[in-house]
Structures are given as structure tokens and as C-alpha cells.
PDB file of N, CA and C in Angstrom:
ATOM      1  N   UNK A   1     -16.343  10.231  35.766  1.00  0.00           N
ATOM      2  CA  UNK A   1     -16.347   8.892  35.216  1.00  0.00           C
ATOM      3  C   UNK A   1     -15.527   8.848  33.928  1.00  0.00           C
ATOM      4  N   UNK A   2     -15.542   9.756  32.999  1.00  0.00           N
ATOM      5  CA  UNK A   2     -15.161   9.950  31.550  1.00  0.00           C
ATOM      6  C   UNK A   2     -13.498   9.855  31.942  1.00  0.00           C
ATOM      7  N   UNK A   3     -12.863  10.576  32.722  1.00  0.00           N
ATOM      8  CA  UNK A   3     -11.648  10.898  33.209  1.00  0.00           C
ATOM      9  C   UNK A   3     -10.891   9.285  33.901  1.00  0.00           C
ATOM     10  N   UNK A   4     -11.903   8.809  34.721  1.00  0.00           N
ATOM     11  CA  UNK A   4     -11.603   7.765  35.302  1.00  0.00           C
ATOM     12  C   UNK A   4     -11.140   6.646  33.741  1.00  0.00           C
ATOM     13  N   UNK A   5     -12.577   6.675  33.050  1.00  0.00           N
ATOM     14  CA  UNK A   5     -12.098   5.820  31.564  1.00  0.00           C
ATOM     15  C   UNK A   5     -11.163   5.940  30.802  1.00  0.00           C
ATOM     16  N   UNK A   6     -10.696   6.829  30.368  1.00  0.00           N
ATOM     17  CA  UNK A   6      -9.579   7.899  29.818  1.00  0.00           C
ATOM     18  C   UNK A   6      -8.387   7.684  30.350  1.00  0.00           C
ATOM     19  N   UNK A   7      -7.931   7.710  32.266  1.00  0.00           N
ATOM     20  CA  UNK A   7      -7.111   6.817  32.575  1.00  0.00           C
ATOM     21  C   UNK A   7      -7.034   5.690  32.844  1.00  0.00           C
ATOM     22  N   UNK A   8      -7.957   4.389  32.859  1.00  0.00           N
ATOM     23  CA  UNK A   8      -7.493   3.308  32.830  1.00  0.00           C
ATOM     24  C   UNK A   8      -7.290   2.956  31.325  1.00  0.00           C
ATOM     25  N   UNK A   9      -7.651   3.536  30.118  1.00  0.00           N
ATOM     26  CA  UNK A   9      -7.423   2.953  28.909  1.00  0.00           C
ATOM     27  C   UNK A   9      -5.879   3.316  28.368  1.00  0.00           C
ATOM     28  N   UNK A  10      -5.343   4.870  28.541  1.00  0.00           N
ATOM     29  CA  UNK A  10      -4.045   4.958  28.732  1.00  0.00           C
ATOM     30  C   UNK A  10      -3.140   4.355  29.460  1.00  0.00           C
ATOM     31  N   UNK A  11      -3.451   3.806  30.480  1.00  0.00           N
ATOM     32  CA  UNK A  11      -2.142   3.530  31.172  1.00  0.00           C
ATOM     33  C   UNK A  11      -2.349   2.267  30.938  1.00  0.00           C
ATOM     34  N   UNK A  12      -3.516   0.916  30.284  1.00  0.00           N
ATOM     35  CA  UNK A  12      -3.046  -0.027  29.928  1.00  0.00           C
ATOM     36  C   UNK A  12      -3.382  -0.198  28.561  1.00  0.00           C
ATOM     37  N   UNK A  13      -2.979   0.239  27.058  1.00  0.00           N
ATOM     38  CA  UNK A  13      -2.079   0.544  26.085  1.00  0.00           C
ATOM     39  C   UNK A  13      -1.129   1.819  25.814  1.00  0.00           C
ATOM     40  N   UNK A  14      -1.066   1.330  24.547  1.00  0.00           N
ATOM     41  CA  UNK A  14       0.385   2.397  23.980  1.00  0.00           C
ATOM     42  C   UNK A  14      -0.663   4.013  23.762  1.00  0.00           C
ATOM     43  N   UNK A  15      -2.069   3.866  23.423  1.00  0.00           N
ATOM     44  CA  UNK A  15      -2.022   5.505  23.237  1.00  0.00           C
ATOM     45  C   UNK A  15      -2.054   6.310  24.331  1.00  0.00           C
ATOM     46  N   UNK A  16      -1.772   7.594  23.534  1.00  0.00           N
ATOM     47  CA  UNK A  16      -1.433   8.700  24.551  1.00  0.00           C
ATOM     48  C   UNK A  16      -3.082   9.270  24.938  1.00  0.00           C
ATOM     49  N   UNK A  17      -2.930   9.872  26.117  1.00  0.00           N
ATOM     50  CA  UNK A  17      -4.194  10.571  26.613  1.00  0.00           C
ATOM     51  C   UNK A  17      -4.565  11.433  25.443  1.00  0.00           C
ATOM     52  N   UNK A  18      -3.612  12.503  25.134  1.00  0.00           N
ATOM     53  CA  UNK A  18      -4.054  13.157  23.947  1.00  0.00           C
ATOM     54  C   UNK A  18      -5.075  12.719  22.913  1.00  0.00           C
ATOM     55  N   UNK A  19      -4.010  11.569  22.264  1.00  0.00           N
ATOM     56  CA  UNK A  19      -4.548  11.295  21.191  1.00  0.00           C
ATOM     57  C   UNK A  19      -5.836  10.363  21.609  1.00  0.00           C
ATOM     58  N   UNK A  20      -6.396   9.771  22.435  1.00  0.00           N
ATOM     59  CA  UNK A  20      -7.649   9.028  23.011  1.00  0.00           C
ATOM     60  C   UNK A  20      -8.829  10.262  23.028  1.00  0.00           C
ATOM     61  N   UNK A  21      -7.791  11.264  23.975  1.00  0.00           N
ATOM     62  CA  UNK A  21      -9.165  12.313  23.654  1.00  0.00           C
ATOM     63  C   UNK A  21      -9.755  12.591  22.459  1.00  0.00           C
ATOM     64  N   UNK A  22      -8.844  13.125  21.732  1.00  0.00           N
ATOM     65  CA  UNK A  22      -8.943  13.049  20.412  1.00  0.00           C
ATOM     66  C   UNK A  22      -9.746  12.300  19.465  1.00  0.00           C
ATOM     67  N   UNK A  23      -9.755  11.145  19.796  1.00  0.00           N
ATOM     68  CA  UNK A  23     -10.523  10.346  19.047  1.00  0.00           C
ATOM     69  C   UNK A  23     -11.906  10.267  19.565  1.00  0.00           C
ATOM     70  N   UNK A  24     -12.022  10.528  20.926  1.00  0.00           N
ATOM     71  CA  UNK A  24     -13.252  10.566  21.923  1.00  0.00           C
ATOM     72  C   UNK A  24     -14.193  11.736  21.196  1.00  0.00           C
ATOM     73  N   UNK A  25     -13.915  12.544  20.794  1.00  0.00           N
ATOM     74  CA  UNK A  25     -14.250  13.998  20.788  1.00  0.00           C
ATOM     75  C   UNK A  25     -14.156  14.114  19.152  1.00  0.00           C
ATOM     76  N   UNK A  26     -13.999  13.288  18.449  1.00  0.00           N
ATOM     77  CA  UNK A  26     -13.760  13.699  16.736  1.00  0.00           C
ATOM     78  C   UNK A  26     -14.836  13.947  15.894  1.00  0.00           C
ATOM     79  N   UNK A  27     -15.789  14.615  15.957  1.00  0.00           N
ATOM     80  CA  UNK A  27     -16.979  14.794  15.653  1.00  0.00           C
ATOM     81  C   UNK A  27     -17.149  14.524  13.975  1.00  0.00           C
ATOM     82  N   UNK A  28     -16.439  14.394  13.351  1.00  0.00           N
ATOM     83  CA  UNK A  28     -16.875  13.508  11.863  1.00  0.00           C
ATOM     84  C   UNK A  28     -16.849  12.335  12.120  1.00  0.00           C
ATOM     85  N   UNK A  29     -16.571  11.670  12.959  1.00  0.00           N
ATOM     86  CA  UNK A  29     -16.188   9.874  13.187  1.00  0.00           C
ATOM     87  C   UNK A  29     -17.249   9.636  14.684  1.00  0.00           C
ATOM     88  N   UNK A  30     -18.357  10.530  14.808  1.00  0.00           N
ATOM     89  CA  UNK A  30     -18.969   9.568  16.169  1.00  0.00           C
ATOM     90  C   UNK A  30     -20.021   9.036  16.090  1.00  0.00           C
ATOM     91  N   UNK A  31     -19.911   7.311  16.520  1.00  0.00           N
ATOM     92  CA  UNK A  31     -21.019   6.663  16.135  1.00  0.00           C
ATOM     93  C   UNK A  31     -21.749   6.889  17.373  1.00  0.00           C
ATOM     94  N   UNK A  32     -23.239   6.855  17.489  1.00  0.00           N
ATOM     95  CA  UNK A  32     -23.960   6.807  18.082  1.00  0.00           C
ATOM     96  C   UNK A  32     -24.065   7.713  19.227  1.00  0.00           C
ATOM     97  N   UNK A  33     -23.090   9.264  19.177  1.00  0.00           N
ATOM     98  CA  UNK A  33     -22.316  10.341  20.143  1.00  0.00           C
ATOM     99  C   UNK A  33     -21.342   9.608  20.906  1.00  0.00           C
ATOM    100  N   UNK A  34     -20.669   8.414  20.729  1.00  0.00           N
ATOM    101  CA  UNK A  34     -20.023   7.742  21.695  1.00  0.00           C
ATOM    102  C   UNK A  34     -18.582   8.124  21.094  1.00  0.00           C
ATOM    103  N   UNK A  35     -18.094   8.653  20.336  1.00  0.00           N
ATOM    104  CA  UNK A  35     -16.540   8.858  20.102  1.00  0.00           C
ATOM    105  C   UNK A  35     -16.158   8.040  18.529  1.00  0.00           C
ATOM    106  N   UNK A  36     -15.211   7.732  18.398  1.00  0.00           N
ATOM    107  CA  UNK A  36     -14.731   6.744  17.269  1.00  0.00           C
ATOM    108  C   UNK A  36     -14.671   5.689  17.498  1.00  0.00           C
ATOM    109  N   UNK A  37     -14.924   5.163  16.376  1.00  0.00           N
ATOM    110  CA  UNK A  37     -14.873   3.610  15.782  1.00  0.00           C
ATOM    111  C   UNK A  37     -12.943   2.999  15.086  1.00  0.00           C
ATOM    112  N   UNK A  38     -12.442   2.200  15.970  1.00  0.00           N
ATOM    113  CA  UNK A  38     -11.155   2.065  15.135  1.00  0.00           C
ATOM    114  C   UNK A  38     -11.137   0.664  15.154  1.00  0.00           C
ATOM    115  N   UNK A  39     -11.262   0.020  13.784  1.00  0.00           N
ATOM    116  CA  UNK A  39     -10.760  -1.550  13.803  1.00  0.00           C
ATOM    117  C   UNK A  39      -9.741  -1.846  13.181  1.00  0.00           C
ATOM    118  N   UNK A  40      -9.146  -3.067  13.576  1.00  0.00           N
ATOM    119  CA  UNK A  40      -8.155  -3.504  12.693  1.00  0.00           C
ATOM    120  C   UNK A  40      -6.460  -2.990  13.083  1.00  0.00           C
ATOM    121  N   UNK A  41      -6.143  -2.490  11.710  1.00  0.00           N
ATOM    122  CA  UNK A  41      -4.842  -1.855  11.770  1.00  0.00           C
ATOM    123  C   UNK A  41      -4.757  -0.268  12.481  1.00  0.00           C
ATOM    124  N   UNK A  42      -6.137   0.268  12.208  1.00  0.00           N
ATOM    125  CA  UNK A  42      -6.152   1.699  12.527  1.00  0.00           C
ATOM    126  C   UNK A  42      -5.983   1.475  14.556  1.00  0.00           C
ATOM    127  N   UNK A  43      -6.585   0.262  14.714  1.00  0.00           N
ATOM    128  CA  UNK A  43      -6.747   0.444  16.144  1.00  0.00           C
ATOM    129  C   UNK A  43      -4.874  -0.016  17.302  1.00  0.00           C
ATOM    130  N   UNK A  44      -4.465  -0.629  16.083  1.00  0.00           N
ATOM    131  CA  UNK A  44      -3.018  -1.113  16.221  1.00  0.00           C
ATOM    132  C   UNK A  44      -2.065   0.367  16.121  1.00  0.00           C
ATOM    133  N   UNK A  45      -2.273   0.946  14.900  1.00  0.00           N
ATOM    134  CA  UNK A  45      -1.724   2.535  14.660  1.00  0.00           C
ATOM    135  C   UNK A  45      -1.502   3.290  15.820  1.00  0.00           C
ATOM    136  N   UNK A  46      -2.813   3.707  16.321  1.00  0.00           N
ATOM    137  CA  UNK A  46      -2.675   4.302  17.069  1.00  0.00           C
ATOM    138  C   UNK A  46      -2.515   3.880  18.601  1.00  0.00           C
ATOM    139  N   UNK A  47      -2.124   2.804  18.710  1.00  0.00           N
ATOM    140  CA  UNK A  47      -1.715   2.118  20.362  1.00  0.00           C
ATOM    141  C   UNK A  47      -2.644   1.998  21.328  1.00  0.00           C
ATOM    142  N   UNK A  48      -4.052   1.478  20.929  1.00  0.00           N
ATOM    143  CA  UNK A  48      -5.089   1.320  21.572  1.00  0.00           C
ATOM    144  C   UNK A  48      -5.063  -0.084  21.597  1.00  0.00           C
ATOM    145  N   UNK A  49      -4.558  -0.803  20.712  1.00  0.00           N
ATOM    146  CA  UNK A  49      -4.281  -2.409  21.039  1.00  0.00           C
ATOM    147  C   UNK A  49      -3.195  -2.558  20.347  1.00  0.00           C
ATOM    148  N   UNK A  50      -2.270  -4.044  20.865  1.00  0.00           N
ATOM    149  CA  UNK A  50      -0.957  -4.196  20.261  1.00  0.00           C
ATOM    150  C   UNK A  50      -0.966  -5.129  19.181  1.00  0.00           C
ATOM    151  N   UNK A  51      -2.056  -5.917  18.833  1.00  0.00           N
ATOM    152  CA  UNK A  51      -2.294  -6.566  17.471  1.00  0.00           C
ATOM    153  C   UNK A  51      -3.304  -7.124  17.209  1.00  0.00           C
ATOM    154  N   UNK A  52      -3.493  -7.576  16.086  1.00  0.00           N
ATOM    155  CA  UNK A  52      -5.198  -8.290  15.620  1.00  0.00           C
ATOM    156  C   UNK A  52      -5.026  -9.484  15.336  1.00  0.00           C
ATOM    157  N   UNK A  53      -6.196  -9.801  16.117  1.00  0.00           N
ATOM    158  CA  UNK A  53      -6.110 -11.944  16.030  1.00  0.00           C
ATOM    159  C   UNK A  53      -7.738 -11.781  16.416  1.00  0.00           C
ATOM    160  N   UNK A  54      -7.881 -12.847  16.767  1.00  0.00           N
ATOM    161  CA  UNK A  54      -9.023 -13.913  17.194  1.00  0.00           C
ATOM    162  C   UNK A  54      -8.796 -14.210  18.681  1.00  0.00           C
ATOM    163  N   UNK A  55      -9.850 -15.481  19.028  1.00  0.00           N
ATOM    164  CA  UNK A  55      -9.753 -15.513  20.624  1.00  0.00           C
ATOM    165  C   UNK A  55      -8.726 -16.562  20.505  1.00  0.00           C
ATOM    166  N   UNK A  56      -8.475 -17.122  19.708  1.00  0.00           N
ATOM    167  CA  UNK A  56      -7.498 -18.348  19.253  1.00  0.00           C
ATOM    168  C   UNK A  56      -6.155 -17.653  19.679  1.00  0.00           C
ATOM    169  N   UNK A  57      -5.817 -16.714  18.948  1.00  0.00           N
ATOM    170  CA  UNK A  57      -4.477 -15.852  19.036  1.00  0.00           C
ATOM    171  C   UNK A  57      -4.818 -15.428  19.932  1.00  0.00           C
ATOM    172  N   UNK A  58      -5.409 -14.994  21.388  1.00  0.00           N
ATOM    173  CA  UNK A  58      -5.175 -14.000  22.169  1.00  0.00           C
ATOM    174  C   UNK A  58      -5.061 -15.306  23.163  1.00  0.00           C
ATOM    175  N   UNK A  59      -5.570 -16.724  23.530  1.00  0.00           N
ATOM    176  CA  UNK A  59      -5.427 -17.448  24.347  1.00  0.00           C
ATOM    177  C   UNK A  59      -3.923 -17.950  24.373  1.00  0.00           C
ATOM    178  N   UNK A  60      -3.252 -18.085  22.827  1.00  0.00           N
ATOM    179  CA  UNK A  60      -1.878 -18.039  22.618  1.00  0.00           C
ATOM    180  C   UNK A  60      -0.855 -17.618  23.185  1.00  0.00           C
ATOM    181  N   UNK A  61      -1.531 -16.297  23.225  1.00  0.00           N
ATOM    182  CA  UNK A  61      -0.631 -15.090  23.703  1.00  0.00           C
ATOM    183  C   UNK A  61      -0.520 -14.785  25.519  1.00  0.00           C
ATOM    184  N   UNK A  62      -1.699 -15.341  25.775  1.00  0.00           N
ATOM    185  CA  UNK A  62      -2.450 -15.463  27.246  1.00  0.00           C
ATOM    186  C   UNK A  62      -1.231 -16.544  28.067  1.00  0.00           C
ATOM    187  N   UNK A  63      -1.417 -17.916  27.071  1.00  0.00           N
ATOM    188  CA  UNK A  63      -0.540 -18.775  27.612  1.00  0.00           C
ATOM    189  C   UNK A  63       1.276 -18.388  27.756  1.00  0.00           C
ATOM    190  N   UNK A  64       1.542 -17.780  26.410  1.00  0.00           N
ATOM    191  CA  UNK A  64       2.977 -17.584  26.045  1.00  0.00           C
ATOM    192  C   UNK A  64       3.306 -16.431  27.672  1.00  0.00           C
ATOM    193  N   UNK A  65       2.257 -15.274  27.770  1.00  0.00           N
ATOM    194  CA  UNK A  65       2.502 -14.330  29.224  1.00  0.00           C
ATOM    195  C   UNK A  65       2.799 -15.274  30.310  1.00  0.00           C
ATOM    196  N   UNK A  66       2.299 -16.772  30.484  1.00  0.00           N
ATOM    197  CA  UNK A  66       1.765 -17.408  31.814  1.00  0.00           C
ATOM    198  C   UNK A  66       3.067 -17.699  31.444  1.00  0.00           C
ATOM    199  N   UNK A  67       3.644 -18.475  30.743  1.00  0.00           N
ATOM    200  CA  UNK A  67       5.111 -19.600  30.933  1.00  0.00           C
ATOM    201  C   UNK A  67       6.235 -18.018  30.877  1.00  0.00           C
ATOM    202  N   UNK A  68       6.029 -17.033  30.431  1.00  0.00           N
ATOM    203  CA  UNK A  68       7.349 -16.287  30.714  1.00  0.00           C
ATOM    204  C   UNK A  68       7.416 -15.812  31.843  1.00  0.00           C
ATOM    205  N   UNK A  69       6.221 -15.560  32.583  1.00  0.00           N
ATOM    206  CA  UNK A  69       6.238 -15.065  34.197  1.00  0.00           C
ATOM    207  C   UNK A  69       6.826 -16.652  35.190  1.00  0.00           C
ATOM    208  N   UNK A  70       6.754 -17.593  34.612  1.00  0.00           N
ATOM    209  CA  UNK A  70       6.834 -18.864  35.267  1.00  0.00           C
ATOM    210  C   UNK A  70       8.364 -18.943  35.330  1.00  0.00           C
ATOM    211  N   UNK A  71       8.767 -18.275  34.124  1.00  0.00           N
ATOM    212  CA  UNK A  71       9.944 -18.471  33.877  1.00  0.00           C
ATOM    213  C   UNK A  71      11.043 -17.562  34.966  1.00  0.00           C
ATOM    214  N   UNK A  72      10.325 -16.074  34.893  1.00  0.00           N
ATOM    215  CA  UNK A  72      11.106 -15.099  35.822  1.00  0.00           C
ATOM    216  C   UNK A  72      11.269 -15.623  37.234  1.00  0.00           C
ATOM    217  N   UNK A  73      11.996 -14.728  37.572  1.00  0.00           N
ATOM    218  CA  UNK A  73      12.309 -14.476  39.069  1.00  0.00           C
ATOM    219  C   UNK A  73      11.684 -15.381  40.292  1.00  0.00           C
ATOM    220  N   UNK A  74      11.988 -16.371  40.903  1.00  0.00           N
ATOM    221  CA  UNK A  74      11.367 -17.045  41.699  1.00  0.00           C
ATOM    222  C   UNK A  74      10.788 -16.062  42.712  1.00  0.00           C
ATOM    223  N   UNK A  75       9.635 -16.053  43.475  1.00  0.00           N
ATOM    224  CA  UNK A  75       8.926 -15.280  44.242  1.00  0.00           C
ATOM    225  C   UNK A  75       8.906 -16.150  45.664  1.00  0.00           C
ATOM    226  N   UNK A  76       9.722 -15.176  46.871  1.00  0.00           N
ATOM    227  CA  UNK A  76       9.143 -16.004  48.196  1.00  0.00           C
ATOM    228  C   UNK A  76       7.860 -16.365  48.677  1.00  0.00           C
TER     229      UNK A  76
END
């Protein structure tokens, strides 16, 4: 299961498996035995998310994805 989590969180952001393990496993930083805590900029740093907003900014961003796919390649 851990492995299964590990690859779906890598392959949809920027961090590397490495460094996820890494943070999974950092034993000065684990809350509750569950791994690390990263908010904010630290969680942007390391490519676990690509920026910090609100649900305001992410519906933004939601819409801006919908009209550029609208925009591409017509589909048969």
C-alpha cells in the first residue's frame, strides 16, 4: 500500500521518489508516526505542490486548465 502511495504522489507532482521517501521516514519531523508536515512554501520547494492559494485560486486555475484544453487540438 505505502509503495502504491509513494507512486501515485510522484508521478502526479514535481517531487522525486527519493526525496518523498525522505520526508516519509524523517524521524525529527514525524507528526503523529505519519512522516512530515510541509506547508506553504516548504511544500512548493520541494515539488509536492506547484503553488499556494485558497479554493478561490485553485477553482481559477481549474477553469484557466478547462479553456486551454478547449482550446487544443480538436478531438474526433
Amino acid at each position: 500500500m505505502q509503495d502504491r502511495v509513494i507512486k501515485f504522489v510522484t508521478s502526479h507532482s514535481g517531487i522525486t521518489e527519493e526525496k518523498f521517501r525522505e520526508l516519509m521516514f524523517r524521524t525529527g519531523d514525524l507528526v503523529r508516526d505519519v512522516g512530515s508536515v510541509l506547508v506553504g512554501k516548504d511544500a512548493v520547494a520541494t515539488g509536492l505542490i506547484n503553488e499556494i492559494g485558497g479554493i478561490g485560486q485553485a477553482l481559477q486555475k481549474l477553469r484557466e486548465l478547462i479553456r486551454l484544453q478547449g482550446a487544443g487540438p480538436q478531438r474526433s
